[in-house]
PDB file of N, CA and C in Angstrom:
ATOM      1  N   UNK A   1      -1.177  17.141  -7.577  1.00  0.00           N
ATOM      2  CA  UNK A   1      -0.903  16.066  -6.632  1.00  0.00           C
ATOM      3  C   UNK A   1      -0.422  16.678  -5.321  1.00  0.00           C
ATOM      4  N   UNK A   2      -1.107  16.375  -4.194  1.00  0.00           N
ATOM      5  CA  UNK A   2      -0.434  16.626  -2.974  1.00  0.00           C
ATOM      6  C   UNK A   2      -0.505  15.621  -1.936  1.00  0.00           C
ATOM      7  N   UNK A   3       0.474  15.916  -0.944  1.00  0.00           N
ATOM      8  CA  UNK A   3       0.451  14.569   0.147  1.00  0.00           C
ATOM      9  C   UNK A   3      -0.528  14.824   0.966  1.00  0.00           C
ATOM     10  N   UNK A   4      -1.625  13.707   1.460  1.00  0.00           N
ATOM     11  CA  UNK A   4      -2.404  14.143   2.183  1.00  0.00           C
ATOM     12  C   UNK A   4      -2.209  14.048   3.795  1.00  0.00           C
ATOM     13  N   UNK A   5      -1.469  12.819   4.192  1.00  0.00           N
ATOM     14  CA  UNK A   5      -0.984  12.515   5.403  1.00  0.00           C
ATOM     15  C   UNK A   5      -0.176  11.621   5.706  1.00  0.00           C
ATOM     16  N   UNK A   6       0.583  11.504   7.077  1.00  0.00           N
ATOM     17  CA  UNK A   6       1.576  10.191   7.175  1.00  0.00           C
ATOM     18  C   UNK A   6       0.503   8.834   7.487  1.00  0.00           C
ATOM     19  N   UNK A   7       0.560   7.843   6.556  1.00  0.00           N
ATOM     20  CA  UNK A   7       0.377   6.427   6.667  1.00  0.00           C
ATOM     21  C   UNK A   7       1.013   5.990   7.559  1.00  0.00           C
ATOM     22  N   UNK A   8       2.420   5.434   8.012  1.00  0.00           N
ATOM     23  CA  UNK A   8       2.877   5.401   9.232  1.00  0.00           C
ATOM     24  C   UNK A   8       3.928   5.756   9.142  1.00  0.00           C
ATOM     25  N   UNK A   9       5.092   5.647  10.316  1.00  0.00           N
ATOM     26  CA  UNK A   9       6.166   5.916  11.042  1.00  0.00           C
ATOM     27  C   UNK A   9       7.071   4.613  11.027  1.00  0.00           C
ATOM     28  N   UNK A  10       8.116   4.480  10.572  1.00  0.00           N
ATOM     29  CA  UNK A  10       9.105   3.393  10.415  1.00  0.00           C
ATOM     30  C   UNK A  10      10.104   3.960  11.275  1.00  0.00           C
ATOM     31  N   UNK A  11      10.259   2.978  12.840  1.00  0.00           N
ATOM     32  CA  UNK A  11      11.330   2.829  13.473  1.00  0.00           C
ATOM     33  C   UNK A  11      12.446   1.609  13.228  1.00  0.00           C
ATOM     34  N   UNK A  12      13.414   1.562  13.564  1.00  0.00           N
ATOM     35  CA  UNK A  12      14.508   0.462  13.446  1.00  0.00           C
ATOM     36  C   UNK A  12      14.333  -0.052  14.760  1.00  0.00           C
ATOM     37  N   UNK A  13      14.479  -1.460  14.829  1.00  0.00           N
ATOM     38  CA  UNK A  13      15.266  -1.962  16.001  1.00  0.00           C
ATOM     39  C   UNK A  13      15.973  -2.988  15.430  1.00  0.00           C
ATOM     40  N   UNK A  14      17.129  -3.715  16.550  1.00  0.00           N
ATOM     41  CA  UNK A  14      17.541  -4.903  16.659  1.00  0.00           C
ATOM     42  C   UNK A  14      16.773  -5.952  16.609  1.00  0.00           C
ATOM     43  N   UNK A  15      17.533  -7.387  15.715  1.00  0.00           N
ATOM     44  CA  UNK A  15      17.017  -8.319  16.222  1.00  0.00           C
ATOM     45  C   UNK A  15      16.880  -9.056  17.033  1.00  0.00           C
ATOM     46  N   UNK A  16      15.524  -9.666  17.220  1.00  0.00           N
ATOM     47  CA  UNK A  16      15.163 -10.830  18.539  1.00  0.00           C
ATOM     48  C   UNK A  16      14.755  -9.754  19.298  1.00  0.00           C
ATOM     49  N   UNK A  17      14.598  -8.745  19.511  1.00  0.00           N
ATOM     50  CA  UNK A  17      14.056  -7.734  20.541  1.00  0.00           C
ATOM     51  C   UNK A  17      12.639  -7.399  20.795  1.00  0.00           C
ATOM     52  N   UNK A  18      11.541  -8.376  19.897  1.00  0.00           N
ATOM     53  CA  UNK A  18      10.318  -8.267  19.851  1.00  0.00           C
ATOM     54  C   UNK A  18       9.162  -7.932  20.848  1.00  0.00           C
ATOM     55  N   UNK A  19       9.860  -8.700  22.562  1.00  0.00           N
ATOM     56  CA  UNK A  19       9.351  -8.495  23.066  1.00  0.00           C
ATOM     57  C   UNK A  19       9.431  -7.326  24.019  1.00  0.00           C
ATOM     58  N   UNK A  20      10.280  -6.745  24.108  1.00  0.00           N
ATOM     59  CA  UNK A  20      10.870  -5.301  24.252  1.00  0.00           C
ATOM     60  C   UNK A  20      10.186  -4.537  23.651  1.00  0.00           C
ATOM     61  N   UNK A  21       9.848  -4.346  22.358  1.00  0.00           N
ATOM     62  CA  UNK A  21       8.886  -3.573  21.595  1.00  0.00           C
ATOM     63  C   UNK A  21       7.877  -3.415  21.974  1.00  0.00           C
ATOM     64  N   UNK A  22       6.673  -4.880  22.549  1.00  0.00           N
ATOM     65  CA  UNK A  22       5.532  -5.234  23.239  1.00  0.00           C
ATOM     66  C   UNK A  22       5.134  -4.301  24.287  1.00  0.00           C
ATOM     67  N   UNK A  23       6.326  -4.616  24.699  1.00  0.00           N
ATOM     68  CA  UNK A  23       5.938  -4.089  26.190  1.00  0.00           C
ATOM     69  C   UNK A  23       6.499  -2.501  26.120  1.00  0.00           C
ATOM     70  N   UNK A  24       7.101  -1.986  25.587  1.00  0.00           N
ATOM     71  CA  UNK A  24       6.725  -0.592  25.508  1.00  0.00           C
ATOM     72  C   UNK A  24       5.803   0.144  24.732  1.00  0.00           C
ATOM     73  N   UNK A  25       5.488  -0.137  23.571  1.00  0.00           N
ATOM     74  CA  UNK A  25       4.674   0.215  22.527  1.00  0.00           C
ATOM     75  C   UNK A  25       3.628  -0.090  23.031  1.00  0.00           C
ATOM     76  N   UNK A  26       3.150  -1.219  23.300  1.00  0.00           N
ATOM     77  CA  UNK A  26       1.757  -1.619  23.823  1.00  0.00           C
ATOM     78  C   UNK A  26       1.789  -1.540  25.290  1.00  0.00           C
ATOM     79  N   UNK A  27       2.671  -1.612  26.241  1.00  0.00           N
ATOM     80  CA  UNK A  27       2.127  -1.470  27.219  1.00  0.00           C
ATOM     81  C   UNK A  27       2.323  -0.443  27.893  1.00  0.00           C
ATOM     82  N   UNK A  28       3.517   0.157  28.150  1.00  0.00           N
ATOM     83  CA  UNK A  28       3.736   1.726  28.018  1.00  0.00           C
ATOM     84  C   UNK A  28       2.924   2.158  27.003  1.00  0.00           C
ATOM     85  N   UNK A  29       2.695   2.633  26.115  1.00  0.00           N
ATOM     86  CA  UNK A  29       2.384   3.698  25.182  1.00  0.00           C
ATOM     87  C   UNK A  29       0.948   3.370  25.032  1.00  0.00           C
ATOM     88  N   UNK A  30       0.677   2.271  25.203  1.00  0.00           N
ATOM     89  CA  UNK A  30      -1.377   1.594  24.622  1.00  0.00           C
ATOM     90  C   UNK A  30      -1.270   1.482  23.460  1.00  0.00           C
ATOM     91  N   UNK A  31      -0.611   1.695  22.745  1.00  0.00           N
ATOM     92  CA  UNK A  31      -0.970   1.602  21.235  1.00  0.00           C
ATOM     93  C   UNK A  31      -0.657  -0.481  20.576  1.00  0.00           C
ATOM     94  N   UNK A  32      -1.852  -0.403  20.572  1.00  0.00           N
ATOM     95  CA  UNK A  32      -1.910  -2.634  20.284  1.00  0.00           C
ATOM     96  C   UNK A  32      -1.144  -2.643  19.263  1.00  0.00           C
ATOM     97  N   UNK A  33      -0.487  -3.878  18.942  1.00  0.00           N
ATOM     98  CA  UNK A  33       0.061  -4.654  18.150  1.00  0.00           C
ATOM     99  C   UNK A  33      -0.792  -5.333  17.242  1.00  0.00           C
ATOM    100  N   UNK A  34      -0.928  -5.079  15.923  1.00  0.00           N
ATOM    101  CA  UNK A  34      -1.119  -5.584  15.155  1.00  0.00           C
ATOM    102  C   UNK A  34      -0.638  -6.340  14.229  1.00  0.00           C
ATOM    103  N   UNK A  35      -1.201  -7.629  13.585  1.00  0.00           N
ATOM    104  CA  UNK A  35      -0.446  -8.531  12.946  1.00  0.00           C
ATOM    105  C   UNK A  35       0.028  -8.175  11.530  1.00  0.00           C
ATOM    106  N   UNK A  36       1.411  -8.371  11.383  1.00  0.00           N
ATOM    107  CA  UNK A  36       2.358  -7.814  10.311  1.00  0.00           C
ATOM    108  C   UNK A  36       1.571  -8.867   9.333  1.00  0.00           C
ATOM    109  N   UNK A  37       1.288  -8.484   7.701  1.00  0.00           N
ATOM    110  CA  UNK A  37       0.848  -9.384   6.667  1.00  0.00           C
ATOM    111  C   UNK A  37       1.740 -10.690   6.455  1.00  0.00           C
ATOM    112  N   UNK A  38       1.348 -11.824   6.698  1.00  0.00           N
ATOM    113  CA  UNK A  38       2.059 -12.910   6.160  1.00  0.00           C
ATOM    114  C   UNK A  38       2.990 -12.995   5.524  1.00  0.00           C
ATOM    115  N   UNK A  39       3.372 -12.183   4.165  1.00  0.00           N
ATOM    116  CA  UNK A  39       4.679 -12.501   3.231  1.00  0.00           C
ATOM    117  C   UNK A  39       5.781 -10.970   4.100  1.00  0.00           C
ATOM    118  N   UNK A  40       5.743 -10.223   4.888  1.00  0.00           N
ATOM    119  CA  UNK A  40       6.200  -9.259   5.956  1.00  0.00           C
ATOM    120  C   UNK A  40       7.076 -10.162   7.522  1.00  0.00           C
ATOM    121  N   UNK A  41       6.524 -11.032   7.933  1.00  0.00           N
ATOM    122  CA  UNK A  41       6.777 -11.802   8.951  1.00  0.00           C
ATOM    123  C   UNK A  41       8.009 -12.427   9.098  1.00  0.00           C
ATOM    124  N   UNK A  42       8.310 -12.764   8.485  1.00  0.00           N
ATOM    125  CA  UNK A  42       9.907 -13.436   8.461  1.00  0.00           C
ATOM    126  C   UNK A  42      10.807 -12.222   8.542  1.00  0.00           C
ATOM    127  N   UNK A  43      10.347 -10.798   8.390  1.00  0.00           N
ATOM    128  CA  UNK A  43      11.563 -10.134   8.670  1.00  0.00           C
ATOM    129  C   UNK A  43      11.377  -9.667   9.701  1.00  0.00           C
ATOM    130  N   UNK A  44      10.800 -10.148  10.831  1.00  0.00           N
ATOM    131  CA  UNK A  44      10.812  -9.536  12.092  1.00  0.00           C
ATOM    132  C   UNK A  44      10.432  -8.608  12.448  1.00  0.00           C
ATOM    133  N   UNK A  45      10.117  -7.885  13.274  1.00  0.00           N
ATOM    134  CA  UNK A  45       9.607  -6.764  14.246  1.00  0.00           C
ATOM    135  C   UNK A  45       8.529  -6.947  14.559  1.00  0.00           C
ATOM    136  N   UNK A  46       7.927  -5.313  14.435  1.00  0.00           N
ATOM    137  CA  UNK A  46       6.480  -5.352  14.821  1.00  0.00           C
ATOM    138  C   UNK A  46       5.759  -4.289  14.636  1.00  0.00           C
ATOM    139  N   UNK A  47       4.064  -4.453  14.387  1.00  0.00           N
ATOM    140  CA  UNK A  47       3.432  -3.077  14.299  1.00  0.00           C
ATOM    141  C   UNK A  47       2.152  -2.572  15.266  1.00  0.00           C
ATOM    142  N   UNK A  48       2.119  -1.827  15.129  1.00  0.00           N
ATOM    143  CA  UNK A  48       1.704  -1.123  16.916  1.00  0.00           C
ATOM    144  C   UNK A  48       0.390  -0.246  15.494  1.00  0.00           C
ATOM    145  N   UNK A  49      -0.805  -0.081  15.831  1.00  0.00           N
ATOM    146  CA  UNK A  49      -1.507   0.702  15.708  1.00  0.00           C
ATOM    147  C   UNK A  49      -2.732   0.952  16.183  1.00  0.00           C
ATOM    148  N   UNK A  50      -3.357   2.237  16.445  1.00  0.00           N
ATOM    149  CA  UNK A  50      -4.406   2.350  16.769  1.00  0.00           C
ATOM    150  C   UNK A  50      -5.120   3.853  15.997  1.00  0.00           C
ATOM    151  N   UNK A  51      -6.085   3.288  14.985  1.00  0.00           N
ATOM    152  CA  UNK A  51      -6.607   4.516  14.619  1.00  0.00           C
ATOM    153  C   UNK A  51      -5.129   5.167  13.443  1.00  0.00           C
ATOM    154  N   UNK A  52      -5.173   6.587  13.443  1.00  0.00           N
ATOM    155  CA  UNK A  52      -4.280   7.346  13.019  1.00  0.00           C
ATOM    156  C   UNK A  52      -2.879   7.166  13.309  1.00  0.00           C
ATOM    157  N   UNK A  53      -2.453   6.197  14.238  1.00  0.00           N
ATOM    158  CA  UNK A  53      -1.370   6.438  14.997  1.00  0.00           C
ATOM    159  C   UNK A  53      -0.729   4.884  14.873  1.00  0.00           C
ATOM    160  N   UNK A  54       0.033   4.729  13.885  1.00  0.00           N
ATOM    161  CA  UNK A  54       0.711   3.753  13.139  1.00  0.00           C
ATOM    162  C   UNK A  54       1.826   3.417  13.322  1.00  0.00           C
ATOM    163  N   UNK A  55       2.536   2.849  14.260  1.00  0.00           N
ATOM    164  CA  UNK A  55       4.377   3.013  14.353  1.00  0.00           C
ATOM    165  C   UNK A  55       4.505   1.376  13.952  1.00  0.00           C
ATOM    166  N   UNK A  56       5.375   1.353  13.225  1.00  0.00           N
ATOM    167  CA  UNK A  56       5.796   0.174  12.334  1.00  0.00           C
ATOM    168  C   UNK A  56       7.482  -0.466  12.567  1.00  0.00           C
ATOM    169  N   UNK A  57       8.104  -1.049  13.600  1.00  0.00           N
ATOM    170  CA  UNK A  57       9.247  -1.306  13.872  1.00  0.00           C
ATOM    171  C   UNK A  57       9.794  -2.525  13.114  1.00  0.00           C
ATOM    172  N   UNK A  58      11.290  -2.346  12.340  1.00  0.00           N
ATOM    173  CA  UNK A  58      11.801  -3.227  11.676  1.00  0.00           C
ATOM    174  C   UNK A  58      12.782  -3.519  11.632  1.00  0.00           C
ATOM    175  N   UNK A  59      13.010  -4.543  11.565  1.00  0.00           N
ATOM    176  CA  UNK A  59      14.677  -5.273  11.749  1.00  0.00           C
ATOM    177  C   UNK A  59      15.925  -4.666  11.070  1.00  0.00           C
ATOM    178  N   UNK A  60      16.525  -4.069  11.659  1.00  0.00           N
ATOM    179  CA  UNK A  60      17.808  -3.713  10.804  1.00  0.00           C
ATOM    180  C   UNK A  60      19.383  -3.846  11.188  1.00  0.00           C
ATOM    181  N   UNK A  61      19.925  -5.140  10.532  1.00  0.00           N
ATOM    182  CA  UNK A  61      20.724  -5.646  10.874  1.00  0.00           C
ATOM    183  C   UNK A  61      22.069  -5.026  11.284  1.00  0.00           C
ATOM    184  N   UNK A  62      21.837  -3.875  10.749  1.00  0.00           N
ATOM    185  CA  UNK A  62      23.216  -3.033  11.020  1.00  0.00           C
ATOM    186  C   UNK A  62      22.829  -1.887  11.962  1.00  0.00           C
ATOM    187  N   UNK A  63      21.876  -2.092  13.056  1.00  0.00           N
ATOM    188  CA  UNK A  63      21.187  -1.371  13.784  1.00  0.00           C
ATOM    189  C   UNK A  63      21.741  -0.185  14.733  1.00  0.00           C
ATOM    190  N   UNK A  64      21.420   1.296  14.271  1.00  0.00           N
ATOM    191  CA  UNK A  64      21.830   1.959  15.294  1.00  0.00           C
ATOM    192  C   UNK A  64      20.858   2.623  15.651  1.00  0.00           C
ATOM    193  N   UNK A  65      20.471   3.152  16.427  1.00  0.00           N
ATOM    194  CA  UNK A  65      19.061   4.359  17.104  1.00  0.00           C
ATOM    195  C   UNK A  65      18.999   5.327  16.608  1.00  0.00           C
ATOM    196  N   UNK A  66      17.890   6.305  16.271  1.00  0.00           N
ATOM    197  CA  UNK A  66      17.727   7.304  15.496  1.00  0.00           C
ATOM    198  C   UNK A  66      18.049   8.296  16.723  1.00  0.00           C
ATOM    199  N   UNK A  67      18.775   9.005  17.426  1.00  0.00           N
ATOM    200  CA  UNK A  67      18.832   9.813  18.009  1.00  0.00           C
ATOM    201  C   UNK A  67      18.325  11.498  17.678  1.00  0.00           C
ATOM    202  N   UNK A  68      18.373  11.503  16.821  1.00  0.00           N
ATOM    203  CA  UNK A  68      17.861  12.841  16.315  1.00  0.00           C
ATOM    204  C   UNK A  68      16.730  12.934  15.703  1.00  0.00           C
ATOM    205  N   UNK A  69      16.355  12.314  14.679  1.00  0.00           N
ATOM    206  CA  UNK A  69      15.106  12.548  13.873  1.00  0.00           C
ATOM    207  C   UNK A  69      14.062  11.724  14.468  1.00  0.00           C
ATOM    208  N   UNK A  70      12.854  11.855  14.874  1.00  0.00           N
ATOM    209  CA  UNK A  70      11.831  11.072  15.416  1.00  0.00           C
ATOM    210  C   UNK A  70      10.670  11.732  15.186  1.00  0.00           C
ATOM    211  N   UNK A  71       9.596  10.740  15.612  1.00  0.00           N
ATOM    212  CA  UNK A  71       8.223  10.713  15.665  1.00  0.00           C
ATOM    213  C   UNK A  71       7.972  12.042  16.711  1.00  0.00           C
ATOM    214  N   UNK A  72       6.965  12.628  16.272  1.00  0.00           N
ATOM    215  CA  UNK A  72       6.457  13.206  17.507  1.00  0.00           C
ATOM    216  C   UNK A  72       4.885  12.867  17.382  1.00  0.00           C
ATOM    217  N   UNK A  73       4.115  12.796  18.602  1.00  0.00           N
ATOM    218  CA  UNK A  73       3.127  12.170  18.963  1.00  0.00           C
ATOM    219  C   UNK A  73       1.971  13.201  20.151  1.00  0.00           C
ATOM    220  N   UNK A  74       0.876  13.858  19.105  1.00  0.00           N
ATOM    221  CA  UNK A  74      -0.035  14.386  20.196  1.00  0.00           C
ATOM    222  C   UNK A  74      -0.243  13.531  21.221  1.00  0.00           C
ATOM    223  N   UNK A  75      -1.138  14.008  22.384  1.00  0.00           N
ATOM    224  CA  UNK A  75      -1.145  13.166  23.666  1.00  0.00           C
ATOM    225  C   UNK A  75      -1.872  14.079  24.362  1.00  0.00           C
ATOM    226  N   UNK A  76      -3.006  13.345  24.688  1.00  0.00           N
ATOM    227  CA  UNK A  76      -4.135  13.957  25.691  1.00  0.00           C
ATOM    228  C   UNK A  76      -3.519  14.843  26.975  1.00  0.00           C
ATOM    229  N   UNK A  77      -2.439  13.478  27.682  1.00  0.00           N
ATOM    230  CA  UNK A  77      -2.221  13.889  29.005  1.00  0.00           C
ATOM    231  C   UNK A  77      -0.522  13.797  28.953  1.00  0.00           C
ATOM    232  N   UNK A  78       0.208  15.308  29.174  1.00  0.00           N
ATOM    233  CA  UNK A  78       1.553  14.215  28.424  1.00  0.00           C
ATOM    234  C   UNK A  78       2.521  14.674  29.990  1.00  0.00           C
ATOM    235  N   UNK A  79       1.958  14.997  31.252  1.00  0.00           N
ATOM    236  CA  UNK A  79       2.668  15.127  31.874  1.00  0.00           C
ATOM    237  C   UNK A  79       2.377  13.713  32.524  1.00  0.00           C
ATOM    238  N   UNK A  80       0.662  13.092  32.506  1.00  0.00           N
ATOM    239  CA  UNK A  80       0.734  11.622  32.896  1.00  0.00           C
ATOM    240  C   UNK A  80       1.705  10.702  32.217  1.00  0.00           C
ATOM    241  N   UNK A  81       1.685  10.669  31.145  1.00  0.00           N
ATOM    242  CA  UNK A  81       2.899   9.844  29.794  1.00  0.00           C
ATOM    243  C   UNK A  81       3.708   9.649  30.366  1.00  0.00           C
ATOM    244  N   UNK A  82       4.370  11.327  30.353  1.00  0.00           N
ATOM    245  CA  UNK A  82       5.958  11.325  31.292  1.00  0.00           C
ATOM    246  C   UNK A  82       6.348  10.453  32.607  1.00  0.00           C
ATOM    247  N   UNK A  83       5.270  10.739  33.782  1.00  0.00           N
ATOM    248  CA  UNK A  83       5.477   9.847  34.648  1.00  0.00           C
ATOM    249  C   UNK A  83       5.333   8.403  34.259  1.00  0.00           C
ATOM    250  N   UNK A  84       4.759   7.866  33.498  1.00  0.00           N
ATOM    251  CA  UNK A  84       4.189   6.416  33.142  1.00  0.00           C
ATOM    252  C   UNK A  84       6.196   6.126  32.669  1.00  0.00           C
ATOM    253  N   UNK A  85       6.168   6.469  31.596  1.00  0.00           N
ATOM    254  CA  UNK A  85       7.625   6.004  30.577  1.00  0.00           C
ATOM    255  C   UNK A  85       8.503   5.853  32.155  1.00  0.00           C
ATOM    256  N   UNK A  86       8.330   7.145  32.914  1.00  0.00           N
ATOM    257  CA  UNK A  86       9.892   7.027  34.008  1.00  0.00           C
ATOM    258  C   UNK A  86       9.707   6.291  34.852  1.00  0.00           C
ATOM    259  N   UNK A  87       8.104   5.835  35.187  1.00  0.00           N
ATOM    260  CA  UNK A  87       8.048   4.662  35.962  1.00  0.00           C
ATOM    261  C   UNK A  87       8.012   3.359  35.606  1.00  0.00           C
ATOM    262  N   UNK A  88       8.044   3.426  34.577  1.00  0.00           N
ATOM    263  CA  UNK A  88       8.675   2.311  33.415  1.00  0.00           C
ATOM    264  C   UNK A  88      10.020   1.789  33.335  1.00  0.00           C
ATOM    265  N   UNK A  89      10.874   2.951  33.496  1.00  0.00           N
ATOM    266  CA  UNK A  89      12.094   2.448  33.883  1.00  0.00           C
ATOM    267  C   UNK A  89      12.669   3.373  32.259  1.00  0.00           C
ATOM    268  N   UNK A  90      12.351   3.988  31.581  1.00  0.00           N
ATOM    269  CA  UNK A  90      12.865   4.123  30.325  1.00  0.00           C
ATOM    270  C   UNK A  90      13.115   5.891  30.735  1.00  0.00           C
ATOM    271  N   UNK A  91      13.895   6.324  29.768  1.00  0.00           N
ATOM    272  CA  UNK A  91      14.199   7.894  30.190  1.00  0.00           C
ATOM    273  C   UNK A  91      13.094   8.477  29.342  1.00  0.00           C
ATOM    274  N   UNK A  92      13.186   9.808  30.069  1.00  0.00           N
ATOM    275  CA  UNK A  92      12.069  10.557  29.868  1.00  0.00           C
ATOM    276  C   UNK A  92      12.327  12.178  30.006  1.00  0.00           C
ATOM    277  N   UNK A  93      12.879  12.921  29.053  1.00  0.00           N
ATOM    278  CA  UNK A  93      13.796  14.112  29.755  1.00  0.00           C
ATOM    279  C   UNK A  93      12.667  15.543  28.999  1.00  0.00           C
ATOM    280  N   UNK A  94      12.958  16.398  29.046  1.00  0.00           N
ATOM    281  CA  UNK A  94      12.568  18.340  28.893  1.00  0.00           C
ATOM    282  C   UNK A  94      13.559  18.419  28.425  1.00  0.00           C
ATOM    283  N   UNK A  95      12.387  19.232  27.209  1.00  0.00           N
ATOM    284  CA  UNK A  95      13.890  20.354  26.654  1.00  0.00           C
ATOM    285  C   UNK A  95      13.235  21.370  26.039  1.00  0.00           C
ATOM    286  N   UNK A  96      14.211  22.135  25.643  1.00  0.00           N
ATOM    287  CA  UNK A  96      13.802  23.840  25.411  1.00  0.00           C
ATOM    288  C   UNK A  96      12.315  23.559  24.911  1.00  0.00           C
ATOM    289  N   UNK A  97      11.144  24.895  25.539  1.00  0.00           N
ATOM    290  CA  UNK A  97      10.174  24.736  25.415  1.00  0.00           C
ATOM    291  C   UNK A  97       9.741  25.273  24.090  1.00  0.00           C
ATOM    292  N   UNK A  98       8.649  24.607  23.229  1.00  0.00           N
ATOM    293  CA  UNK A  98       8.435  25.121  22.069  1.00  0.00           C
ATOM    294  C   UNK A  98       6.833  25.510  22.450  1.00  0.00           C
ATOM    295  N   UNK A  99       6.723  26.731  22.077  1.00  0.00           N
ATOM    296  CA  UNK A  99       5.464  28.028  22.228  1.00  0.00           C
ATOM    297  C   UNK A  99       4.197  26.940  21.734  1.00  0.00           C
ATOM    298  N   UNK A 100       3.962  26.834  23.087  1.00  0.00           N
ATOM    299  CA  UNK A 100       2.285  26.720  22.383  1.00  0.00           C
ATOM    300  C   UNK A 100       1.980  24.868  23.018  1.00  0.00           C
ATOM    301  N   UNK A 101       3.176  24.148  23.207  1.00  0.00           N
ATOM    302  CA  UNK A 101       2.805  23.599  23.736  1.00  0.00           C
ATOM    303  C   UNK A 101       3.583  22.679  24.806  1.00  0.00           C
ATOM    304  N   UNK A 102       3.712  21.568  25.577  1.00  0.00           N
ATOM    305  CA  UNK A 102       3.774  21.168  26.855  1.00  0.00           C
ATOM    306  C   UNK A 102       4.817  19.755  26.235  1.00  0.00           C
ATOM    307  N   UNK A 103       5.902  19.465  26.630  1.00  0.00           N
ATOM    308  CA  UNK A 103       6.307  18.016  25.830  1.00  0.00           C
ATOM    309  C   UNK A 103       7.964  17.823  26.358  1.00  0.00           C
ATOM    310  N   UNK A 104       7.776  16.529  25.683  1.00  0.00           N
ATOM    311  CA  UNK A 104       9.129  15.746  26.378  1.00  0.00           C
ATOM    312  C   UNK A 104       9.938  15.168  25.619  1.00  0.00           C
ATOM    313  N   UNK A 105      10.900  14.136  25.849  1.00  0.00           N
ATOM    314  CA  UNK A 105      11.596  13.630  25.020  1.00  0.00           C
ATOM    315  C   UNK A 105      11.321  11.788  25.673  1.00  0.00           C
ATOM    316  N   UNK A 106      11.381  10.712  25.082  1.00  0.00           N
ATOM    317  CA  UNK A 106      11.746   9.731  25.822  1.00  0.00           C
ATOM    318  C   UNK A 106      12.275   8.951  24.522  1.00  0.00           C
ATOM    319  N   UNK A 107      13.006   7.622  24.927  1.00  0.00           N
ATOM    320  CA  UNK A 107      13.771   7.097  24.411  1.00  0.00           C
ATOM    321  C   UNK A 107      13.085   5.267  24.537  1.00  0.00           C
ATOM    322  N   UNK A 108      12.618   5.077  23.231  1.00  0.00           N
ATOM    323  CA  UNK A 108      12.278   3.364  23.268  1.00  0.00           C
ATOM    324  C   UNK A 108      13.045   2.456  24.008  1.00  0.00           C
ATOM    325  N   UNK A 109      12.915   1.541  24.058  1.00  0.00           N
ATOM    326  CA  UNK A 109      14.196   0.272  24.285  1.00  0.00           C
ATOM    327  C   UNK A 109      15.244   0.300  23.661  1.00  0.00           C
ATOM    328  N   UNK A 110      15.309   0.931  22.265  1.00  0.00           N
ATOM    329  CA  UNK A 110      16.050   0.839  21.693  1.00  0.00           C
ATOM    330  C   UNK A 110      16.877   1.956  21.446  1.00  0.00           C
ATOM    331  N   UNK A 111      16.562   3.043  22.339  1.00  0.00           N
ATOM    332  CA  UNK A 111      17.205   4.179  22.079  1.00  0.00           C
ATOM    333  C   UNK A 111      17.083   4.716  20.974  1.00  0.00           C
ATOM    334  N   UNK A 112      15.528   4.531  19.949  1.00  0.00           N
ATOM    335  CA  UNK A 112      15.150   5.526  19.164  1.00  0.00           C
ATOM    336  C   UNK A 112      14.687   6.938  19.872  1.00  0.00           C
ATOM    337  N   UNK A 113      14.470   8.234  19.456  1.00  0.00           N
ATOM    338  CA  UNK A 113      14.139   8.761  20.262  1.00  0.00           C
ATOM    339  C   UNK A 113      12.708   9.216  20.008  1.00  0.00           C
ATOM    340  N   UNK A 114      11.547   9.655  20.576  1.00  0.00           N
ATOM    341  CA  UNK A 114      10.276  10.259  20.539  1.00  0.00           C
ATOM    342  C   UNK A 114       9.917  11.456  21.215  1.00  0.00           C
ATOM    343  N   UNK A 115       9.085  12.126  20.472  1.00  0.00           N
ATOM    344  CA  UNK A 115       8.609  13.098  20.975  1.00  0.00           C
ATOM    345  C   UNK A 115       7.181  12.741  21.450  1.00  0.00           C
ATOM    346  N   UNK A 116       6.651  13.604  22.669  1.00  0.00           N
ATOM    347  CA  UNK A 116       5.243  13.776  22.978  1.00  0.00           C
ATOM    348  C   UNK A 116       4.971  14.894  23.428  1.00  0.00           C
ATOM    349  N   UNK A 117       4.047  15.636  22.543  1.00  0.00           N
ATOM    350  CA  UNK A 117       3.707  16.685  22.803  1.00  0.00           C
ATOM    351  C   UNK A 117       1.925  16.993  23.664  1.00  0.00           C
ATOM    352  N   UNK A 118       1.691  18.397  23.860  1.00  0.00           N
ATOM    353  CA  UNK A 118       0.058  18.451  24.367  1.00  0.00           C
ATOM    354  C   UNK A 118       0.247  20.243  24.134  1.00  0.00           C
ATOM    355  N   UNK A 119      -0.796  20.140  23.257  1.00  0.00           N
ATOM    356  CA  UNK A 119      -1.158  21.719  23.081  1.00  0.00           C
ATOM    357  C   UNK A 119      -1.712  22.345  24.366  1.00  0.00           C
ATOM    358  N   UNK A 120      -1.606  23.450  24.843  1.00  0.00           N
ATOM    359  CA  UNK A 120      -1.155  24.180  25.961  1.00  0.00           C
ATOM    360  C   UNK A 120      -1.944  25.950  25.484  1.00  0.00           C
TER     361      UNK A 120
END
């Protein structure tokens, strides 16, 4: 038995924040919203996918931000990204460079944190 790949990515957010999610996930990031299964819906959030790239956000009532552990996310163009997120209004910071490739840090609405990387 071995794992073959990640199915998706489970972020936390707050509730009622749905449309906050929208508009960064889908409109910052492009990645569409897709409709959560019917008996899923009553617990709020939301799911963002396109293709391989699955991020699944969910209500958690005792909500704090993942500051440390996160998604990281290939990316065609990730110095365009960068400018997009900061002209977005959301942070978008560098940090120590890891060999081989080009990447950033930014922070959801919710102050989960993400990676985006671009091989280099």
């Amino acid at each position: 038995m071995s794992i073959l790949f990640i199915e998706h990515v489970q972020l936390a957010m707050p509730a009622g924040r749905e449309a906050e999610a929208r508009a960064f996930y889908a409109g910052v990031l492009g990645i569409p919203e897709v409709e959560k299964p019917d008996n899923l819906k009553a617990r709020g959030g939301c799911w963002f996918e396109d293709g391989p790239v699955r991020v699944h956000l969910g209500v958690e009532p005792d909500f704090r931000p993942a500051r440390k552990a996160h998604p990281a996310f290939t990316v065609e163009n990730v110095a365009a990204l960068e400018r997009k997120i900061a002209r977005a209004g959301y942070l978008a910071v560098r940090d120590e460079p890891l060999r081989g490739f080009d990447r950033f840090y930014a922070e959801d609405p919710f102050g989960n944190r993400l990676e985006f990387l671009q091989a280099i």
